[in-house]
PDB file of N, CA and C in Angstrom:
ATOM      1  N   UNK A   1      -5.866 141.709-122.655  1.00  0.00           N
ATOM      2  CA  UNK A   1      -6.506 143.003-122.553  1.00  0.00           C
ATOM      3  C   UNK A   1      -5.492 144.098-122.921  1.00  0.00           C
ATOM      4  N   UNK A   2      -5.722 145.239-123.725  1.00  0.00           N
ATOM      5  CA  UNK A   2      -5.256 146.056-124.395  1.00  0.00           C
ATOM      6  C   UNK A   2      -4.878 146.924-123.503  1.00  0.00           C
ATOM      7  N   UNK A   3      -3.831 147.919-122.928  1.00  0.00           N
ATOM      8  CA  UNK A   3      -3.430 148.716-122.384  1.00  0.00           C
ATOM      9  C   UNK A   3      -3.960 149.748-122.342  1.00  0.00           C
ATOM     10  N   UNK A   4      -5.264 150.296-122.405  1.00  0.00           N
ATOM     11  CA  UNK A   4      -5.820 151.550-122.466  1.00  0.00           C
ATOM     12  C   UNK A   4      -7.131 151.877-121.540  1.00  0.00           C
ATOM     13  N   UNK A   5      -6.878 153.005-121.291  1.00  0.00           N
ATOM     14  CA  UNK A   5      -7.718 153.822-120.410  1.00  0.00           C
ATOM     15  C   UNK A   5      -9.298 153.505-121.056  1.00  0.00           C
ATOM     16  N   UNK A   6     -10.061 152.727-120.184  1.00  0.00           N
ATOM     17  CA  UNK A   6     -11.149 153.180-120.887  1.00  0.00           C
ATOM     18  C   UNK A   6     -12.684 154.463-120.509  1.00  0.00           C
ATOM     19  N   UNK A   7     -11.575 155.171-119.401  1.00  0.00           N
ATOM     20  CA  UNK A   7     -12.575 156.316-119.466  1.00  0.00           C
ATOM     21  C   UNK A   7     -11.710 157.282-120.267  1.00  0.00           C
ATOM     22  N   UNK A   8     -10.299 157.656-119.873  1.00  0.00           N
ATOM     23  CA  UNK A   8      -9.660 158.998-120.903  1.00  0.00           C
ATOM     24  C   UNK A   8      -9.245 158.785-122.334  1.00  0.00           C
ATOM     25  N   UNK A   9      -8.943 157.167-122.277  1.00  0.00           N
ATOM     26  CA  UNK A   9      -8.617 156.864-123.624  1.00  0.00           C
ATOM     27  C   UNK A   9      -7.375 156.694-124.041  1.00  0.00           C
ATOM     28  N   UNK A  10      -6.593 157.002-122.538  1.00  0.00           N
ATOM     29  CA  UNK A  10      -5.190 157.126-122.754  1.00  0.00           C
ATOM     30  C   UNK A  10      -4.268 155.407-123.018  1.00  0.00           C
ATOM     31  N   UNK A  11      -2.916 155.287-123.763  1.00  0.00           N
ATOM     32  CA  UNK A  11      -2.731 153.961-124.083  1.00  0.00           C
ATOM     33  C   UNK A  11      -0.812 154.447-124.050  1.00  0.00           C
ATOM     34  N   UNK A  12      -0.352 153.213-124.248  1.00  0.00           N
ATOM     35  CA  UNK A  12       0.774 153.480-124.180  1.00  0.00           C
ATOM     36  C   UNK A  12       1.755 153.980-125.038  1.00  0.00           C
ATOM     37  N   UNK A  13       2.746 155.034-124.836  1.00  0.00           N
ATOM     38  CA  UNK A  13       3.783 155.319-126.136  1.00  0.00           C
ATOM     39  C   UNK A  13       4.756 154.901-126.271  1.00  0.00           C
ATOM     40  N   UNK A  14       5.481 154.948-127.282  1.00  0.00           N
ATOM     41  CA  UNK A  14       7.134 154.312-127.732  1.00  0.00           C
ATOM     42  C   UNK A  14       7.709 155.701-127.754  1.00  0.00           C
ATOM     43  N   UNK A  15       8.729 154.905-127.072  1.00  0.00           N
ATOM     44  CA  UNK A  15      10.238 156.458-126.846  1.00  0.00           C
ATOM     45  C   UNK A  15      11.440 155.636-127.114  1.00  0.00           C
ATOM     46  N   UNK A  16      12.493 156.624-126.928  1.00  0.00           N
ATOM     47  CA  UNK A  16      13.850 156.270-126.762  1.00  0.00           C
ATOM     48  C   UNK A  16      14.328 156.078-124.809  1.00  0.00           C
ATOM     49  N   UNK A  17      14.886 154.692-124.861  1.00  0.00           N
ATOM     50  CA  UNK A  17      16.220 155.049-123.611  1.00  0.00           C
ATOM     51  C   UNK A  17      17.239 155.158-124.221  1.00  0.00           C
ATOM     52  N   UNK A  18      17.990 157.051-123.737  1.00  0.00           N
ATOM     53  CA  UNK A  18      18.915 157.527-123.903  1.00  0.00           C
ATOM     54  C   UNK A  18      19.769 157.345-123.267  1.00  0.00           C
ATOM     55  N   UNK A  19      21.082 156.931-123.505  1.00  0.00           N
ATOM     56  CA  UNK A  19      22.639 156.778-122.538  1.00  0.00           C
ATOM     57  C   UNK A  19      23.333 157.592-122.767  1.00  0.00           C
ATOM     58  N   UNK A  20      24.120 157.517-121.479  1.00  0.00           N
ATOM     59  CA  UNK A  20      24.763 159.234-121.526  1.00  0.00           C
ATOM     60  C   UNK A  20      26.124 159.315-122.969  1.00  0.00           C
ATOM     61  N   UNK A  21      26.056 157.877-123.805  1.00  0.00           N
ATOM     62  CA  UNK A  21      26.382 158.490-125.383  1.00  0.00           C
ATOM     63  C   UNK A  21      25.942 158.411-126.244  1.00  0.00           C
ATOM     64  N   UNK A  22      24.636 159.094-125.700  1.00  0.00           N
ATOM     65  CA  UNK A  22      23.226 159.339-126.733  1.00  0.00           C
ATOM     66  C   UNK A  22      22.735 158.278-127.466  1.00  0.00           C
ATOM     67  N   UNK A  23      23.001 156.582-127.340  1.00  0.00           N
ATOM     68  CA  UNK A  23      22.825 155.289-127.764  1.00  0.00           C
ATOM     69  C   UNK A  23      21.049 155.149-127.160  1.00  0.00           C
ATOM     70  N   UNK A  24      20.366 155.420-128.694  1.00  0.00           N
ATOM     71  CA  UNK A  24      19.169 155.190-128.816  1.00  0.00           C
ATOM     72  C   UNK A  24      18.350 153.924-128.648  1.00  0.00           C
ATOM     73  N   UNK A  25      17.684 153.322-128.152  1.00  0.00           N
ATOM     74  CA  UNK A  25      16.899 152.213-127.971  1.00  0.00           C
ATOM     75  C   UNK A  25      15.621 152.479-127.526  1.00  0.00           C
ATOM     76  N   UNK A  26      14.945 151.514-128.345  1.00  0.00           N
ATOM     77  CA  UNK A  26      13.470 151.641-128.184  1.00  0.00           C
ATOM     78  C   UNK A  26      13.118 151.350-126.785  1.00  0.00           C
ATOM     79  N   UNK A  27      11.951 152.008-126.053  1.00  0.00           N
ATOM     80  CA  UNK A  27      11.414 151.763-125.334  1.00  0.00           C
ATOM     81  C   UNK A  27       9.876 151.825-125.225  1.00  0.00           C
ATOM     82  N   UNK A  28       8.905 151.684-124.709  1.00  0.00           N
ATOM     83  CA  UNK A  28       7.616 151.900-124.048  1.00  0.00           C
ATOM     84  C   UNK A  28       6.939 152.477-123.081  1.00  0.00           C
ATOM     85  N   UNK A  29       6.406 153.456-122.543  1.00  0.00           N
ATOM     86  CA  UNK A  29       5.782 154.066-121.507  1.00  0.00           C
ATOM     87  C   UNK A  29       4.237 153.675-121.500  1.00  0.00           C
ATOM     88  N   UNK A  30       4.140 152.473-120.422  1.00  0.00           N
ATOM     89  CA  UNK A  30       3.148 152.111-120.031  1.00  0.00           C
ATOM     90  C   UNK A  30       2.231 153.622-119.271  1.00  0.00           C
ATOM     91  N   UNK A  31       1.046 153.189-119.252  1.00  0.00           N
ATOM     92  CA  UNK A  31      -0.395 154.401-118.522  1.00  0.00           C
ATOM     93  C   UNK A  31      -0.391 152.961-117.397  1.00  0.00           C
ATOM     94  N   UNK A  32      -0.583 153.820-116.283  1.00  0.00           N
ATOM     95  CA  UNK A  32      -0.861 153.819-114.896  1.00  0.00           C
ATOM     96  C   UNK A  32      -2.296 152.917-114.917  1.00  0.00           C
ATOM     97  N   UNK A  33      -2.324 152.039-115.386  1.00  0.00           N
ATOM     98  CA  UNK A  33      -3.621 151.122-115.289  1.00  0.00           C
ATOM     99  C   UNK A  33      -4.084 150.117-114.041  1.00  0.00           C
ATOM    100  N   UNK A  34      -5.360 150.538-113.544  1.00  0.00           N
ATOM    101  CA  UNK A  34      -5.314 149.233-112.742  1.00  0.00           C
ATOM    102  C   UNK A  34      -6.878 149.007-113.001  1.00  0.00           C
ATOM    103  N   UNK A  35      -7.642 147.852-112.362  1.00  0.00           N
ATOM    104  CA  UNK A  35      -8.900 147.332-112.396  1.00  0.00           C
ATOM    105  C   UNK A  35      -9.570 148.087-111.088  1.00  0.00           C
ATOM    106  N   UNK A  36     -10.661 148.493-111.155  1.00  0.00           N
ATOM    107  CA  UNK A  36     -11.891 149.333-109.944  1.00  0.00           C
ATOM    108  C   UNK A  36     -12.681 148.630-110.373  1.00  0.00           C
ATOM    109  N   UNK A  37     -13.676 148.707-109.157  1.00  0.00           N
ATOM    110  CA  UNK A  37     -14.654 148.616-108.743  1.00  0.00           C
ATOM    111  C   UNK A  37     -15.737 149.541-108.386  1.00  0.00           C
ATOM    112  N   UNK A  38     -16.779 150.313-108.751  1.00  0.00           N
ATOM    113  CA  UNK A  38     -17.518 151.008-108.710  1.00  0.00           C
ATOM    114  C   UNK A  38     -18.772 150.711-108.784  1.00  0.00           C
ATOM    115  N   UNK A  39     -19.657 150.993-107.497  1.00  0.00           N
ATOM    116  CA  UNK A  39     -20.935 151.245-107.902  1.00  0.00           C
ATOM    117  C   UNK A  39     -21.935 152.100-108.420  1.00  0.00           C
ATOM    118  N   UNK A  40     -22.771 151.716-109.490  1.00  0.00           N
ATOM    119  CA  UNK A  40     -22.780 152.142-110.799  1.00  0.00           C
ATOM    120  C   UNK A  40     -24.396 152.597-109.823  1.00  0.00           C
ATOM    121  N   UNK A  41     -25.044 153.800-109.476  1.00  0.00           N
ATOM    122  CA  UNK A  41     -26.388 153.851-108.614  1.00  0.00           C
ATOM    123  C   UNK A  41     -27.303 153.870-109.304  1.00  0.00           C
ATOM    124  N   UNK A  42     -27.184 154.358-110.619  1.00  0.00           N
ATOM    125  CA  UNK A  42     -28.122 154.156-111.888  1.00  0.00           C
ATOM    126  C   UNK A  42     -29.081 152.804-112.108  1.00  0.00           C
ATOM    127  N   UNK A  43     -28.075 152.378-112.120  1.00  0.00           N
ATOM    128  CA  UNK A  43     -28.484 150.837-113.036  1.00  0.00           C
ATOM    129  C   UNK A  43     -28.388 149.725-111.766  1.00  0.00           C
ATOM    130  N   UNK A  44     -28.105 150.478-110.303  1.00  0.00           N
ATOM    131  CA  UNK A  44     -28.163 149.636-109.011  1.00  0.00           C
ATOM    132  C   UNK A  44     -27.318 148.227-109.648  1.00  0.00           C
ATOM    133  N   UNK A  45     -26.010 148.113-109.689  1.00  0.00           N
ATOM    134  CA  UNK A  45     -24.957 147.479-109.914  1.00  0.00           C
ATOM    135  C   UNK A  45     -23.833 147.663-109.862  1.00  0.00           C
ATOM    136  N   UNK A  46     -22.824 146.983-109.348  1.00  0.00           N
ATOM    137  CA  UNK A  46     -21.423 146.945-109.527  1.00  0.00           C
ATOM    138  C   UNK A  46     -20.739 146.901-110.648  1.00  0.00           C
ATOM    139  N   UNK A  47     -20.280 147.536-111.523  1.00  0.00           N
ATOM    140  CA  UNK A  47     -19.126 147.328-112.293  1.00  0.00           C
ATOM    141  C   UNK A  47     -17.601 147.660-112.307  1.00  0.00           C
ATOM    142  N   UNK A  48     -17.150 146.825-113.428  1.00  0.00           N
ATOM    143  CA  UNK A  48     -15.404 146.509-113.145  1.00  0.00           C
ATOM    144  C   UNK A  48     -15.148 147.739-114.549  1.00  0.00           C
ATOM    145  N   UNK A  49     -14.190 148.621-113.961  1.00  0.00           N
ATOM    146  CA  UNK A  49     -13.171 149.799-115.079  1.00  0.00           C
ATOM    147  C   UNK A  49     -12.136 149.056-115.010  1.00  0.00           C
ATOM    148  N   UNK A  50     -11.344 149.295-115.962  1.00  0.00           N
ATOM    149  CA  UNK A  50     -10.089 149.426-116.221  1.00  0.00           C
ATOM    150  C   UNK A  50      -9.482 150.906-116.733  1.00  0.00           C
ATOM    151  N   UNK A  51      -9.071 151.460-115.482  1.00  0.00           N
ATOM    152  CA  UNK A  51      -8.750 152.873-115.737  1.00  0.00           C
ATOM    153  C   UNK A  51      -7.360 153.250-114.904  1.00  0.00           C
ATOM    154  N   UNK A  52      -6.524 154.422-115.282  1.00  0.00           N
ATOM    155  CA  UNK A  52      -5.589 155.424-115.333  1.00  0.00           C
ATOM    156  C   UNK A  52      -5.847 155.761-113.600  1.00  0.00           C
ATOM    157  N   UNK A  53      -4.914 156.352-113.238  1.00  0.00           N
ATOM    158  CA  UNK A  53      -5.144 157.236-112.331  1.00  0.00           C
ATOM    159  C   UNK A  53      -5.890 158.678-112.343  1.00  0.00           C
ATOM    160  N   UNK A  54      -5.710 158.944-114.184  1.00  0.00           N
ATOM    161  CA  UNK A  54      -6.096 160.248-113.610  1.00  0.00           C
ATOM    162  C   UNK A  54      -7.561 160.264-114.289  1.00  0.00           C
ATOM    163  N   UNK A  55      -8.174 158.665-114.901  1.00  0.00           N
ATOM    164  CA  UNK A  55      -9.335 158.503-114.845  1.00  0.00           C
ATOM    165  C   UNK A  55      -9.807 158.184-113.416  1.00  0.00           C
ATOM    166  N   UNK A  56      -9.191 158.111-112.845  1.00  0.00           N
ATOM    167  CA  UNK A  56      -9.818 157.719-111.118  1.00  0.00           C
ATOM    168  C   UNK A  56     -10.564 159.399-110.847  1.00  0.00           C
ATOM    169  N   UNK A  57      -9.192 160.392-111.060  1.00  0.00           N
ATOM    170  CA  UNK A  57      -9.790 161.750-110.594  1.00  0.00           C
ATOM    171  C   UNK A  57     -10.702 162.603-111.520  1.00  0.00           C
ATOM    172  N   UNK A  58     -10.634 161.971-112.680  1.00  0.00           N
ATOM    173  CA  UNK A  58     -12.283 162.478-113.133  1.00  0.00           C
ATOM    174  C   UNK A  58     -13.479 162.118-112.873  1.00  0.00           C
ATOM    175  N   UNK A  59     -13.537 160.712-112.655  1.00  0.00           N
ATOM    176  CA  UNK A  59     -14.446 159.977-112.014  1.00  0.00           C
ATOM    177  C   UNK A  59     -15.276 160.955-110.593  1.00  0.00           C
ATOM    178  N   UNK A  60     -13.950 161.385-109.723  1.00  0.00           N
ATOM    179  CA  UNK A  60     -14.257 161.484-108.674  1.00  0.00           C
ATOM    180  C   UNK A  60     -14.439 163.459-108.889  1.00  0.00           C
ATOM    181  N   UNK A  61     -14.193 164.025-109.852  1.00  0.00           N
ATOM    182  CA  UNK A  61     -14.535 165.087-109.784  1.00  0.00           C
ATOM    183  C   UNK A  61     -15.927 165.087-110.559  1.00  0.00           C
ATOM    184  N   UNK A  62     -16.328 164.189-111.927  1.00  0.00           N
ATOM    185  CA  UNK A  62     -17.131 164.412-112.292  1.00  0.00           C
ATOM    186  C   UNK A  62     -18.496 163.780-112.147  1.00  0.00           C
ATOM    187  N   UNK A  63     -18.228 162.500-111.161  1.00  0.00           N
ATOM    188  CA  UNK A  63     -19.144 161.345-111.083  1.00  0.00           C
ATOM    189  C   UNK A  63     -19.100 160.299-112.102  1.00  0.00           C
ATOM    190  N   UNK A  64     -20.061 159.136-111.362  1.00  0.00           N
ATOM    191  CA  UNK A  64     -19.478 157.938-112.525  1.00  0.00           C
ATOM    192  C   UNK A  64     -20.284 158.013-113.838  1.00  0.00           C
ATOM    193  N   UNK A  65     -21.727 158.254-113.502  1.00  0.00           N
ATOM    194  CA  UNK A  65     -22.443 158.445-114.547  1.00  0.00           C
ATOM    195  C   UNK A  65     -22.527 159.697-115.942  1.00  0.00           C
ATOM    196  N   UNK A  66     -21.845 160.337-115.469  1.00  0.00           N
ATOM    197  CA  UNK A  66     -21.058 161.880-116.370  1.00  0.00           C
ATOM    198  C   UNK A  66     -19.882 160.959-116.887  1.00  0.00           C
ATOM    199  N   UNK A  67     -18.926 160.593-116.582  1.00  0.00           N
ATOM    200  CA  UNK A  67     -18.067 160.195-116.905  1.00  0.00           C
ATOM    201  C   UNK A  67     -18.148 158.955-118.115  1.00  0.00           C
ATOM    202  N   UNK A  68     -18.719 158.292-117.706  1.00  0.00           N
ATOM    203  CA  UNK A  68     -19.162 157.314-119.006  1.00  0.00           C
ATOM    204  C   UNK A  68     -19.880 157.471-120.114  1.00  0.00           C
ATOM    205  N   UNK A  69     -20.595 158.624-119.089  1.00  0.00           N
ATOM    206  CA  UNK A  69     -21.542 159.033-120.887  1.00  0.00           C
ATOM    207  C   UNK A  69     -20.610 159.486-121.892  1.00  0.00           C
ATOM    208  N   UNK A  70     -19.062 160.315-121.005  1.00  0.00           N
ATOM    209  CA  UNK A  70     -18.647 160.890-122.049  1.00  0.00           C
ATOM    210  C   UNK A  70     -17.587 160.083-122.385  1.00  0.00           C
ATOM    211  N   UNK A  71     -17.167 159.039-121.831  1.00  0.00           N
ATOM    212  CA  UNK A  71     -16.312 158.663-122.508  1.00  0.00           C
ATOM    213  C   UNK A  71     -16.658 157.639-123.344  1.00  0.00           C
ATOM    214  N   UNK A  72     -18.336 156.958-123.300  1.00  0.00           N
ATOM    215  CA  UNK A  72     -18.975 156.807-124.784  1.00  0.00           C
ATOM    216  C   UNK A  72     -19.255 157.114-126.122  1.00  0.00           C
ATOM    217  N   UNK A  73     -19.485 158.504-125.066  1.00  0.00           N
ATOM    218  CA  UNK A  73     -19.315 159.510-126.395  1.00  0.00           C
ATOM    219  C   UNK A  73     -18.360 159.870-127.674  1.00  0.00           C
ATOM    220  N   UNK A  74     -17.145 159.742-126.957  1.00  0.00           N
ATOM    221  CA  UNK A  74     -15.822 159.877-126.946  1.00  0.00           C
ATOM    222  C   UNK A  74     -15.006 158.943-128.011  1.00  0.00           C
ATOM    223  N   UNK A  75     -15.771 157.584-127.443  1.00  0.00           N
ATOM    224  CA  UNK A  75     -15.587 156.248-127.950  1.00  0.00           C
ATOM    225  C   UNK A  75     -14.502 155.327-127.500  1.00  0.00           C
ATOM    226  N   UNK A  76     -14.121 155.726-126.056  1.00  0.00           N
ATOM    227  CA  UNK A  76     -13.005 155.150-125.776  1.00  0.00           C
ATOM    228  C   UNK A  76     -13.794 153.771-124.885  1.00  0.00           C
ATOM    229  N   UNK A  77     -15.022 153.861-124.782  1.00  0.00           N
ATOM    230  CA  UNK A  77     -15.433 152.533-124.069  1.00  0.00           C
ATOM    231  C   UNK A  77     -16.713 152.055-124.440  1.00  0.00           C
ATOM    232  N   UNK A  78     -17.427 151.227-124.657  1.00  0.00           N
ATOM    233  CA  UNK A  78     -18.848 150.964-125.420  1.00  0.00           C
ATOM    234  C   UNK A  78     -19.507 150.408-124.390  1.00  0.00           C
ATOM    235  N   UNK A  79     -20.843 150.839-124.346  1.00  0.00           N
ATOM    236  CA  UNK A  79     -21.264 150.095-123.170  1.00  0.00           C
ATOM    237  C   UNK A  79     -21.573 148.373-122.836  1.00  0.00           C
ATOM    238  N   UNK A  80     -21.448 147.724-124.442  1.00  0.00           N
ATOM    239  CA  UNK A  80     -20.992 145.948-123.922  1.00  0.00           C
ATOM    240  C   UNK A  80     -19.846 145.872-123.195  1.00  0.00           C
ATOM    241  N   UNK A  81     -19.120 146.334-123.139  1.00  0.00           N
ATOM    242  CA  UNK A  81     -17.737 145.941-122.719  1.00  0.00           C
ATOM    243  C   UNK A  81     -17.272 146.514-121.268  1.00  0.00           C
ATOM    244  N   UNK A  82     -18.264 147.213-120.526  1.00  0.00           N
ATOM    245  CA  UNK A  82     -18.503 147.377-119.250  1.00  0.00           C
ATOM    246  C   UNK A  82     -18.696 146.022-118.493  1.00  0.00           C
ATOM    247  N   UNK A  83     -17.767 145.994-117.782  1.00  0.00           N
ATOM    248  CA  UNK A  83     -18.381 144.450-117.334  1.00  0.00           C
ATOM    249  C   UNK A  83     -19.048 144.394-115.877  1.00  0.00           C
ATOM    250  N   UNK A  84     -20.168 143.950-115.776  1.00  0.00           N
ATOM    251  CA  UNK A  84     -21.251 143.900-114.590  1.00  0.00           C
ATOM    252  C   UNK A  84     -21.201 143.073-114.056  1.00  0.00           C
ATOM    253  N   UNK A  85     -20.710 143.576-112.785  1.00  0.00           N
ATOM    254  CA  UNK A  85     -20.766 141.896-111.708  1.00  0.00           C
ATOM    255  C   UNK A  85     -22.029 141.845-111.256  1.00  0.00           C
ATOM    256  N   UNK A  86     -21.990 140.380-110.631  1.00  0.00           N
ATOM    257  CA  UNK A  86     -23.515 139.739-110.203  1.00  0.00           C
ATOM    258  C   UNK A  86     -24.508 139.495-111.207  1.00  0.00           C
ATOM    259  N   UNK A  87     -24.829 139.540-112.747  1.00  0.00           N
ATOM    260  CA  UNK A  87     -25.546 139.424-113.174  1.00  0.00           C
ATOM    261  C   UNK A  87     -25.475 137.850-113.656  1.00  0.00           C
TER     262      UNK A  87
END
């Protein structure tokens, strides 16, 4: 599974670790990802995100069903790839 937000869309970047004689090396900055659980009241089901933290606080400022529409919209998540437990 791919490292990315799939409500903000956010994914990971490449940087430098700098030493204090400026000796450049590649690095990576992982996004704050973990797996939720949410019930979805729409569609009366549970589904599994894979989201950010600070997709947690849009979620929770904007609701779940706002939130997906737009991040369909958006294209950072399609609705096959929502995955529905219990079905």
């Amino acid at each position: 599974m791919s490292k990315v937000c799939q409500i903000t869309g956010k994914k990971a970047m490449i940087g430098n670790n700098v030493s204090h004689s400026k000796h450049r090396t590649k690095r990576s900055f992982d996004v704050n990802l973990f797996n939720k659980k949410f019930f979805y009241v729409e569609e009366d089901c549970w589904i599994t995100l894979r989201i950010s933290a600070a997709g947690l606080r849009i979620i929770n400022k904007l609701g779940l069903d706002a939130t997906l529409k737009q991040a369909v919209a958006a294209g950072h998540v399609d609705w096959k790839d929502i995955k529905v437990i219990g079905e």
